[in-house]
PDB file of N, CA and C in Angstrom:
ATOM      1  N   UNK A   1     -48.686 -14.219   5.891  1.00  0.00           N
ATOM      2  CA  UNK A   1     -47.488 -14.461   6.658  1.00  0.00           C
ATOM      3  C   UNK A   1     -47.646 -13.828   8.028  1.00  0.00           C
ATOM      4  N   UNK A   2     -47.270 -14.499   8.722  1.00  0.00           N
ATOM      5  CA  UNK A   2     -47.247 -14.006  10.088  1.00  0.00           C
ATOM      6  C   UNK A   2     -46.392 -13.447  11.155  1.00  0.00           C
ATOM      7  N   UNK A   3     -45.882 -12.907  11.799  1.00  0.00           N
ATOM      8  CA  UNK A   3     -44.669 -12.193  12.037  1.00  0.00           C
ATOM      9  C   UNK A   3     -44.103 -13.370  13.383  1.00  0.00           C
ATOM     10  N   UNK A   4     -42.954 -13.324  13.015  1.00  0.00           N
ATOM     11  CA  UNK A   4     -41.845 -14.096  13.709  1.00  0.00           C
ATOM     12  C   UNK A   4     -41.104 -13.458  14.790  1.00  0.00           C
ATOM     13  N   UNK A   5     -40.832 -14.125  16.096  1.00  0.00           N
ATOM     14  CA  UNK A   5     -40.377 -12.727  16.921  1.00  0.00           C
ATOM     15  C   UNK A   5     -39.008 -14.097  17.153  1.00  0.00           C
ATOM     16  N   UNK A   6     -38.236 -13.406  17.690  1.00  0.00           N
ATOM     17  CA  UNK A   6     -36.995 -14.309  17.868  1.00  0.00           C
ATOM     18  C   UNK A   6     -36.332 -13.972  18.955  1.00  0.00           C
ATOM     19  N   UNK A   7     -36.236 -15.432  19.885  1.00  0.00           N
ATOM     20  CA  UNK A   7     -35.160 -14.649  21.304  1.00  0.00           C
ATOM     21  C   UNK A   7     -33.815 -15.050  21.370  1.00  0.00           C
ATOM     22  N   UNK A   8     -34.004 -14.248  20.904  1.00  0.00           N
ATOM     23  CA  UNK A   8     -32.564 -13.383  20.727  1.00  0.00           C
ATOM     24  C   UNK A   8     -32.395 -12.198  21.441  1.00  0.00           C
ATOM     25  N   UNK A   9     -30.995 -12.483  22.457  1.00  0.00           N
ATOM     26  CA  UNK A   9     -30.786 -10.835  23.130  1.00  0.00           C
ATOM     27  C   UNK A   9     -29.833 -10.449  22.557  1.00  0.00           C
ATOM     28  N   UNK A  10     -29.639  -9.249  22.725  1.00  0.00           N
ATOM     29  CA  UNK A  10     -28.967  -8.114  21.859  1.00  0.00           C
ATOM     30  C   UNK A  10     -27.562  -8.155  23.074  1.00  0.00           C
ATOM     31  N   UNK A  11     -26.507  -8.350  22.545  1.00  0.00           N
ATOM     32  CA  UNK A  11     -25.154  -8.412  23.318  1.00  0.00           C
ATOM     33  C   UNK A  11     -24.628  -7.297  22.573  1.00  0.00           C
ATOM     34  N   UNK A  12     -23.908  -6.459  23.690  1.00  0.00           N
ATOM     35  CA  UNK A  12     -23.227  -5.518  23.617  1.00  0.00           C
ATOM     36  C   UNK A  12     -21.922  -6.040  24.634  1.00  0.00           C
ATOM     37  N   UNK A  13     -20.901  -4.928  24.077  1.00  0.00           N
ATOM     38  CA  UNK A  13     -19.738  -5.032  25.024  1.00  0.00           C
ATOM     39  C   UNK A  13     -18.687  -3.616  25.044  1.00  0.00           C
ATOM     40  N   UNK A  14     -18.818  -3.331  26.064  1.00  0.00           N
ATOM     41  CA  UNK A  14     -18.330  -1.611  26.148  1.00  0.00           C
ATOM     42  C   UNK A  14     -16.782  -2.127  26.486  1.00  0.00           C
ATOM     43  N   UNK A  15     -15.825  -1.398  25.205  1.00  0.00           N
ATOM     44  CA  UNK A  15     -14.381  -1.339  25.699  1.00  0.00           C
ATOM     45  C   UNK A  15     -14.410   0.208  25.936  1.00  0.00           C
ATOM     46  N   UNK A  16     -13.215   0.106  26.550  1.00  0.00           N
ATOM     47  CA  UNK A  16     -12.980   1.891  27.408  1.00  0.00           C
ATOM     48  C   UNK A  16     -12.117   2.342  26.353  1.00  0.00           C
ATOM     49  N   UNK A  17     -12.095   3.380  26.319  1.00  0.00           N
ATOM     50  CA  UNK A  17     -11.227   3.977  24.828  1.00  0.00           C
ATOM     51  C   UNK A  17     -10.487   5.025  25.638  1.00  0.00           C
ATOM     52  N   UNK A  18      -9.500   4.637  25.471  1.00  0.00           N
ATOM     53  CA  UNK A  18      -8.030   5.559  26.000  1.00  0.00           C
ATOM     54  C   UNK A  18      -7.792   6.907  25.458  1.00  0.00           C
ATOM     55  N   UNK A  19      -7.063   7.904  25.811  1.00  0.00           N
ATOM     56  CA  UNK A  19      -6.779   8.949  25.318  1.00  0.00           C
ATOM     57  C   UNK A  19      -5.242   8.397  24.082  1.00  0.00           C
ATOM     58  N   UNK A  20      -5.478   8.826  23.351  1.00  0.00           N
ATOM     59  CA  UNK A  20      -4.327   7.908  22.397  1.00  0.00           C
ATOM     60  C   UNK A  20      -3.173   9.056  22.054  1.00  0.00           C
ATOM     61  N   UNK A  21      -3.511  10.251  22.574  1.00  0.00           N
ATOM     62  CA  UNK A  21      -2.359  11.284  22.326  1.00  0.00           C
ATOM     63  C   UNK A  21      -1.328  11.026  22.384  1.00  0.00           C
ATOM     64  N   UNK A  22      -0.557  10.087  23.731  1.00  0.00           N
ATOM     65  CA  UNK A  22       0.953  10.179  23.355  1.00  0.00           C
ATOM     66  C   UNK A  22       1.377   8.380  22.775  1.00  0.00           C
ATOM     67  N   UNK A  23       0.499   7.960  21.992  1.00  0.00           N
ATOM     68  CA  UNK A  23       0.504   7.017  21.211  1.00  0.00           C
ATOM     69  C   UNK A  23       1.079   7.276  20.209  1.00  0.00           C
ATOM     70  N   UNK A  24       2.085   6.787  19.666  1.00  0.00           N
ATOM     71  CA  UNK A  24       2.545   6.774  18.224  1.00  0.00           C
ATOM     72  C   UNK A  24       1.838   6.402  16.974  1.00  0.00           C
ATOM     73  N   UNK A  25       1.496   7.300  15.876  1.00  0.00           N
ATOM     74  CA  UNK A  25       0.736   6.532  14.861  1.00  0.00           C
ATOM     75  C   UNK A  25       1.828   6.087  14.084  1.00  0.00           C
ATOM     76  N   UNK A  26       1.505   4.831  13.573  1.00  0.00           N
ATOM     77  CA  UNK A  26       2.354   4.573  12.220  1.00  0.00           C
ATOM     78  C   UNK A  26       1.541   4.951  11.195  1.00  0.00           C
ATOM     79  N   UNK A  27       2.485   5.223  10.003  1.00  0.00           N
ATOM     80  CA  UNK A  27       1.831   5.630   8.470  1.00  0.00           C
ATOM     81  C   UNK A  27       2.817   5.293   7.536  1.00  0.00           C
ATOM     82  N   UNK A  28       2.247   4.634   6.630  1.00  0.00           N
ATOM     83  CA  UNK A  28       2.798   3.404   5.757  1.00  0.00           C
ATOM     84  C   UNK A  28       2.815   4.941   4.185  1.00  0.00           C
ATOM     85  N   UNK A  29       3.785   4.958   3.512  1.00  0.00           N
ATOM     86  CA  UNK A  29       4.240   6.239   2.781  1.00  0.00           C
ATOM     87  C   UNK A  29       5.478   5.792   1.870  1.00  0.00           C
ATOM     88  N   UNK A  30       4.995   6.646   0.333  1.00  0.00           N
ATOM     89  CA  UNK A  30       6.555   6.696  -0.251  1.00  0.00           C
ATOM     90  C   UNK A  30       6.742   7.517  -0.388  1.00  0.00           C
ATOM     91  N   UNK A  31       8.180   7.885  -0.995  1.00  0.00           N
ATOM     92  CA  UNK A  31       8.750   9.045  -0.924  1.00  0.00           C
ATOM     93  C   UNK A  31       8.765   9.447  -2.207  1.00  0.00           C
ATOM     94  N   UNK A  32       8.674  10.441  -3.557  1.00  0.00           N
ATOM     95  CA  UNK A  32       8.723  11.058  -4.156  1.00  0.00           C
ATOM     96  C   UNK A  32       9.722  12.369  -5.085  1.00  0.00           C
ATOM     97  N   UNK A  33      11.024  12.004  -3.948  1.00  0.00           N
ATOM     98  CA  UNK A  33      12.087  12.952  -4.014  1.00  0.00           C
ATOM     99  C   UNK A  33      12.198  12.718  -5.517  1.00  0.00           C
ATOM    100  N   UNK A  34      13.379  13.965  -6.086  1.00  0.00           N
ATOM    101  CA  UNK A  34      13.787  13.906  -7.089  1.00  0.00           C
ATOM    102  C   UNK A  34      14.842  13.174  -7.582  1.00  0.00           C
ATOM    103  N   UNK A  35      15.627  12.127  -6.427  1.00  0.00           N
ATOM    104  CA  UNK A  35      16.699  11.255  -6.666  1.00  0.00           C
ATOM    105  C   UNK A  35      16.139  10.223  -6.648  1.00  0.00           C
ATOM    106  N   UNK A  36      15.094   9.625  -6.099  1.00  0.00           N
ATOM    107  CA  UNK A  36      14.486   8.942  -6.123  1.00  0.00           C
ATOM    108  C   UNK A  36      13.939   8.875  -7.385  1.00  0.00           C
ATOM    109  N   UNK A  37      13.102   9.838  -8.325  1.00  0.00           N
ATOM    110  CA  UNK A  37      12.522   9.517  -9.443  1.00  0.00           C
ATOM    111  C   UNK A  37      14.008   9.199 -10.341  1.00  0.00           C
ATOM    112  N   UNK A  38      15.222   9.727 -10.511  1.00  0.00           N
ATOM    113  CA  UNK A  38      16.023   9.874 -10.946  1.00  0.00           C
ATOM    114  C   UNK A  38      16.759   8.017 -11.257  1.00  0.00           C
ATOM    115  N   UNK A  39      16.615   7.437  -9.694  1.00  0.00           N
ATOM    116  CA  UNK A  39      17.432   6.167  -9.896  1.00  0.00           C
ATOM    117  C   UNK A  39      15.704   5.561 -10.389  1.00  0.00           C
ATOM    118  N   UNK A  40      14.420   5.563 -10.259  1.00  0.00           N
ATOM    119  CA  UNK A  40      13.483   4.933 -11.009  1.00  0.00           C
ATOM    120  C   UNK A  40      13.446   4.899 -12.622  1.00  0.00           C
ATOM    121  N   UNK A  41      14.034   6.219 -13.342  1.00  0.00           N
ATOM    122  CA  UNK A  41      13.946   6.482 -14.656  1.00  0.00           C
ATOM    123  C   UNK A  41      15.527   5.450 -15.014  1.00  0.00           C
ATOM    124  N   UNK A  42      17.085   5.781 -14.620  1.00  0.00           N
ATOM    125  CA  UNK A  42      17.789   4.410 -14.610  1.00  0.00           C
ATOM    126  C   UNK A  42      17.782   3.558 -14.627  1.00  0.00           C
ATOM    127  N   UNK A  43      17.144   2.981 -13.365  1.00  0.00           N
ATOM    128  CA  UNK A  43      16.626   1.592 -13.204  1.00  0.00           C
ATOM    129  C   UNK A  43      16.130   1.108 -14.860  1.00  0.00           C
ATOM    130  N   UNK A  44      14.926   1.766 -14.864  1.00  0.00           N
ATOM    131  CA  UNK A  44      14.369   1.290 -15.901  1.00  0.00           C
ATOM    132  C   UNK A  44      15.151   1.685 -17.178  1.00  0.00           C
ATOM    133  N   UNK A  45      15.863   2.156 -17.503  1.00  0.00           N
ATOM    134  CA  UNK A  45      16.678   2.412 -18.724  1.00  0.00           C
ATOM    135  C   UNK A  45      17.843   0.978 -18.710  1.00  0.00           C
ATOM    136  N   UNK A  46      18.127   0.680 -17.773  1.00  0.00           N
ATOM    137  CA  UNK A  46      19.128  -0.608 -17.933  1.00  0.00           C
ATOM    138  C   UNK A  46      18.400  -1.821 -17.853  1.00  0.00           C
ATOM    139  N   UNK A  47      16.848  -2.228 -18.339  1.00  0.00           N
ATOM    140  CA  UNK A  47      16.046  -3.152 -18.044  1.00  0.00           C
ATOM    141  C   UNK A  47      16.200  -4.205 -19.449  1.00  0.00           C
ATOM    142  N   UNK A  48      16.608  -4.854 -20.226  1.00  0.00           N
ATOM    143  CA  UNK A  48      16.443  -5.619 -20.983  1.00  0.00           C
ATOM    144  C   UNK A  48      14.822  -5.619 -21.542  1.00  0.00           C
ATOM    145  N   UNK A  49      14.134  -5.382 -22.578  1.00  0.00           N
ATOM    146  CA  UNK A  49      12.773  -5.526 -22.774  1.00  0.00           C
ATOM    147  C   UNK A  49      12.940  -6.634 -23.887  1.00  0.00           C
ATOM    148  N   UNK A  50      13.563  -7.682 -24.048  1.00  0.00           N
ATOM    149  CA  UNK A  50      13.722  -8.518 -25.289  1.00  0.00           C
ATOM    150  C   UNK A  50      12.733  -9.757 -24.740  1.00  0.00           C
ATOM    151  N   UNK A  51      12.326  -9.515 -23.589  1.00  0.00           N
ATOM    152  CA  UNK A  51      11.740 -10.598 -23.051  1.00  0.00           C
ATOM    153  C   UNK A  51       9.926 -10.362 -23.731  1.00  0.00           C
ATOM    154  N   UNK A  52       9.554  -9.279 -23.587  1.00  0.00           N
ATOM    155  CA  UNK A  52       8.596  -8.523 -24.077  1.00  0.00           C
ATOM    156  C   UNK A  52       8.425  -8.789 -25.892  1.00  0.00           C
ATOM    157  N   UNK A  53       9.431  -8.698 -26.299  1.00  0.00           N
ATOM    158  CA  UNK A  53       9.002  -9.094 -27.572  1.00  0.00           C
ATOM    159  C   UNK A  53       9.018 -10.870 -27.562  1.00  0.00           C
ATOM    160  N   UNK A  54      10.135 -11.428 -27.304  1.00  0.00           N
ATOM    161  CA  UNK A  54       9.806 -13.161 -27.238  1.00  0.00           C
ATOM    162  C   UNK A  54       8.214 -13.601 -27.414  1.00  0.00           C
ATOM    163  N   UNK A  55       7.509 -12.881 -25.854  1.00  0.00           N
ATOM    164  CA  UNK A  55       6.163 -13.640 -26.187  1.00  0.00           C
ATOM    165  C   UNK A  55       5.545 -13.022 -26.908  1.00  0.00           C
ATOM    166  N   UNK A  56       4.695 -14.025 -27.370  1.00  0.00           N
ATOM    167  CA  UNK A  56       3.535 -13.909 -28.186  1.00  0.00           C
ATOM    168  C   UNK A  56       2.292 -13.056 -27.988  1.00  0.00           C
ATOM    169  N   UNK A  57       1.568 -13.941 -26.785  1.00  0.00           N
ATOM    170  CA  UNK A  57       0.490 -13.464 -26.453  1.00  0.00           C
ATOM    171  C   UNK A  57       0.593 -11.778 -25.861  1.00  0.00           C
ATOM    172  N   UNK A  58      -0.498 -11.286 -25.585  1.00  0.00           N
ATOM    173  CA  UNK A  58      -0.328  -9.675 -25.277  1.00  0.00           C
ATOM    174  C   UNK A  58      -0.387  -9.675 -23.883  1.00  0.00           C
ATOM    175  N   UNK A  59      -1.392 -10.319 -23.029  1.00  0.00           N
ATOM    176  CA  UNK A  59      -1.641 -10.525 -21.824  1.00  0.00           C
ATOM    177  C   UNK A  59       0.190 -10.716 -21.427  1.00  0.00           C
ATOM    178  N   UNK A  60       0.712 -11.982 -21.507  1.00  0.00           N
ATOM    179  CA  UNK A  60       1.621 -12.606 -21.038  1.00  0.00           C
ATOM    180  C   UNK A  60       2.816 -11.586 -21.845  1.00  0.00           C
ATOM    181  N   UNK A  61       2.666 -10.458 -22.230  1.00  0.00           N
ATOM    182  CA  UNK A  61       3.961  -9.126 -22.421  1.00  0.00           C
ATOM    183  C   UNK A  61       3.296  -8.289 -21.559  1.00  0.00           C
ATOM    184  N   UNK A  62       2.271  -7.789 -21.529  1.00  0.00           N
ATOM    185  CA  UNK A  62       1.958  -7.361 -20.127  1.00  0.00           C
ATOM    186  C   UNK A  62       2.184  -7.745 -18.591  1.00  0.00           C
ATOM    187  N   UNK A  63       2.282  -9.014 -18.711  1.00  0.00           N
ATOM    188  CA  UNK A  63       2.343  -9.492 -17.692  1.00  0.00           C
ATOM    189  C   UNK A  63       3.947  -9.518 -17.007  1.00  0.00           C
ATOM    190  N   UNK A  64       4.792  -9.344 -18.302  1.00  0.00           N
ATOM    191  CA  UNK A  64       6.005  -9.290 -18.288  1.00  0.00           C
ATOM    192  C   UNK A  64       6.727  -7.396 -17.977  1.00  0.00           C
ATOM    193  N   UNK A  65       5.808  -6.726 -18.755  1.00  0.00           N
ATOM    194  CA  UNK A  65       5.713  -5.828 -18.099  1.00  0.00           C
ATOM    195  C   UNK A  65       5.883  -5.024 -17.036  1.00  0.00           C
ATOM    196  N   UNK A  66       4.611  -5.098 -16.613  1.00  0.00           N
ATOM    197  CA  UNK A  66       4.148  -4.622 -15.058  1.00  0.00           C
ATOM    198  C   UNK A  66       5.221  -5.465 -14.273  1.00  0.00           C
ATOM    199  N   UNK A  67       5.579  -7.063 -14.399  1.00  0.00           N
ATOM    200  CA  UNK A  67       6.529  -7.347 -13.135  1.00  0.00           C
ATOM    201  C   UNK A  67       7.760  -6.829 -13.206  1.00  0.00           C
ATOM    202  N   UNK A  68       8.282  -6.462 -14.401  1.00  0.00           N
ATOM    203  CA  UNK A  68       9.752  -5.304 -14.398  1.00  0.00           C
ATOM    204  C   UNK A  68       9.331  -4.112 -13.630  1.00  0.00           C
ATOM    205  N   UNK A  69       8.159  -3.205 -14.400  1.00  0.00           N
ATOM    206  CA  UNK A  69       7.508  -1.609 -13.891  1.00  0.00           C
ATOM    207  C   UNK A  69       7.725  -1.817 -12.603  1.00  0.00           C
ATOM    208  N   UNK A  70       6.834  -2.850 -11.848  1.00  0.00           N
ATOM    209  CA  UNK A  70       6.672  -2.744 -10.683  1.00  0.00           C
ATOM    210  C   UNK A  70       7.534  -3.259  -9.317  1.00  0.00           C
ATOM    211  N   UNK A  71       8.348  -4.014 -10.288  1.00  0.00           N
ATOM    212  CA  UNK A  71       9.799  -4.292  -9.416  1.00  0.00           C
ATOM    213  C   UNK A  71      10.859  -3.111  -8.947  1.00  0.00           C
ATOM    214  N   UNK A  72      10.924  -2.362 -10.084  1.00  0.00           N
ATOM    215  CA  UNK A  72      11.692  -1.261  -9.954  1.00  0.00           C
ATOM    216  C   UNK A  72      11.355  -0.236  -9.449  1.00  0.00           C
ATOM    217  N   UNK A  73       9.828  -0.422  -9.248  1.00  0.00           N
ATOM    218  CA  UNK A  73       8.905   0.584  -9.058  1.00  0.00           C
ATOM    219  C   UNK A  73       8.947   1.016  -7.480  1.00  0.00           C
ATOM    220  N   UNK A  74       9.059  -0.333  -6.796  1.00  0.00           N
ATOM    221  CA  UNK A  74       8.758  -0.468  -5.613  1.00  0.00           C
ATOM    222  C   UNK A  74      10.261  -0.753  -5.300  1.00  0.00           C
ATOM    223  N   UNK A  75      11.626  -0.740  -5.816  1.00  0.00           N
ATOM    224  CA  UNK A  75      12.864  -0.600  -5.421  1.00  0.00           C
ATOM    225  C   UNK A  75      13.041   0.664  -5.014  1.00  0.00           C
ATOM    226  N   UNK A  76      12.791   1.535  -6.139  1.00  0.00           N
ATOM    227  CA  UNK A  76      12.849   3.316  -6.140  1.00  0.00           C
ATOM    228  C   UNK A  76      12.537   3.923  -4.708  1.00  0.00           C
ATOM    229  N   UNK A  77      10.674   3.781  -5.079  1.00  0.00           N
ATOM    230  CA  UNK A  77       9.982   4.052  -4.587  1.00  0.00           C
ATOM    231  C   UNK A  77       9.533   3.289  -2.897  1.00  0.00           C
ATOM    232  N   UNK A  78      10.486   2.962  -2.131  1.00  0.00           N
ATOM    233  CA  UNK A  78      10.142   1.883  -1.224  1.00  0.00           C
ATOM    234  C   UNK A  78       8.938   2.561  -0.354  1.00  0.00           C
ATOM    235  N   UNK A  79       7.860   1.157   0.323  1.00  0.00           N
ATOM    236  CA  UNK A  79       7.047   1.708   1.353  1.00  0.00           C
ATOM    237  C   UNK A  79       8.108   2.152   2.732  1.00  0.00           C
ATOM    238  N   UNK A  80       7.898   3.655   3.159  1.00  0.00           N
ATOM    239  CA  UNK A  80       8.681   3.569   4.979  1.00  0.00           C
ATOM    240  C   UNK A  80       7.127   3.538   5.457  1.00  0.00           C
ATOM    241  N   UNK A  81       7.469   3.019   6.927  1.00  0.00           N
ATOM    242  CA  UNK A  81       6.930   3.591   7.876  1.00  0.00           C
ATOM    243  C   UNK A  81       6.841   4.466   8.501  1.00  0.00           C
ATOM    244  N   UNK A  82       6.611   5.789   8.810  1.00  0.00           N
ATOM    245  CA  UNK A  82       6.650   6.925   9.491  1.00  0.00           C
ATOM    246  C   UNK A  82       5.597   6.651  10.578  1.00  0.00           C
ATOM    247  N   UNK A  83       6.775   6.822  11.804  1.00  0.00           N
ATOM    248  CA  UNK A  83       5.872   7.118  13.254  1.00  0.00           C
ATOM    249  C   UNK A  83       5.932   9.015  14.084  1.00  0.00           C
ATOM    250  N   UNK A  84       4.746   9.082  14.300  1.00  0.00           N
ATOM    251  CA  UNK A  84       4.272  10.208  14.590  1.00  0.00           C
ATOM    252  C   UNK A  84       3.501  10.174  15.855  1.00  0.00           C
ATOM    253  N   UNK A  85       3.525  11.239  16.202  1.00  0.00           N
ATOM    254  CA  UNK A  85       2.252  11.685  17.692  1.00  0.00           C
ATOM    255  C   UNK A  85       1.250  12.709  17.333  1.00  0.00           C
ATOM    256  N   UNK A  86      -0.147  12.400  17.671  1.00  0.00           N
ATOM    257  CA  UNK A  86      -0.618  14.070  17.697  1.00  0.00           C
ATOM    258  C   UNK A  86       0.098  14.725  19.041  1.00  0.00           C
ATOM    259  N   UNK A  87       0.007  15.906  18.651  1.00  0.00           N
ATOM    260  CA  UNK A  87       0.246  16.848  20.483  1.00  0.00           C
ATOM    261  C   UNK A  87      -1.090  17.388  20.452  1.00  0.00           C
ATOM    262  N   UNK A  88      -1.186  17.941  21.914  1.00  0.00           N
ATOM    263  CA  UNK A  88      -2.296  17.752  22.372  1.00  0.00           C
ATOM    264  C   UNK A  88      -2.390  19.462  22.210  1.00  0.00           C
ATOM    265  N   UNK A  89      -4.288  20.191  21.661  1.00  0.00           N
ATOM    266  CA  UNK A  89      -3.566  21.826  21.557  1.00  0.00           C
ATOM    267  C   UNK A  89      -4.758  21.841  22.320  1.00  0.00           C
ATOM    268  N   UNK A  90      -4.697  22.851  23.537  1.00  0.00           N
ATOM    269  CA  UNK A  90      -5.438  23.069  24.139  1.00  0.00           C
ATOM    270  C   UNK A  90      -6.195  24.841  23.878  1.00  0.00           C
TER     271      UNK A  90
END
């Protein structure tokens, strides 16, 4: 075999990178409080599970499952956004 050279040039492209300090970060977060776990354990105590026994298959009670768990889950528990700055420490 013989070696192959290929022209091809190598492209680059320089962006300028800003100082991002008084940039706001967002950060995607749930919250964990204790009222919060409080209306999650409710929630789920007033959930009907008769649907869970109906089916048959195991997959498809799982499946029935997790979309209650995780409905309530993510009611409780909502994603916020939190916006923030670094400050600058010199």
């Amino acid at each position: 075999m013989g070696l192959v050279l290929l022209n091809h040039y190598v492209q680059a492209l320089f962006l300028p990178f800003q100082n991002c300090s008084n940039t706001p970060h967002r950060i995607k977060s749930r919250q964990f409080k204790e009222g919060n776990i409080w209306e999650f354990f409710c929630l789920l105590s007033q959930v009907s599970w008769r649907q869970m026994y109906v089916e048959s298959d195991v997959n498809a009670k799982f499946e029935v499952f997790i979309y209650i768990f995780l409905y309530y889950y993510d009611t409780a528990f909502a994603i916020r956004t939190v916006y923030w700055r670094e400050s600058e420490e010199t």
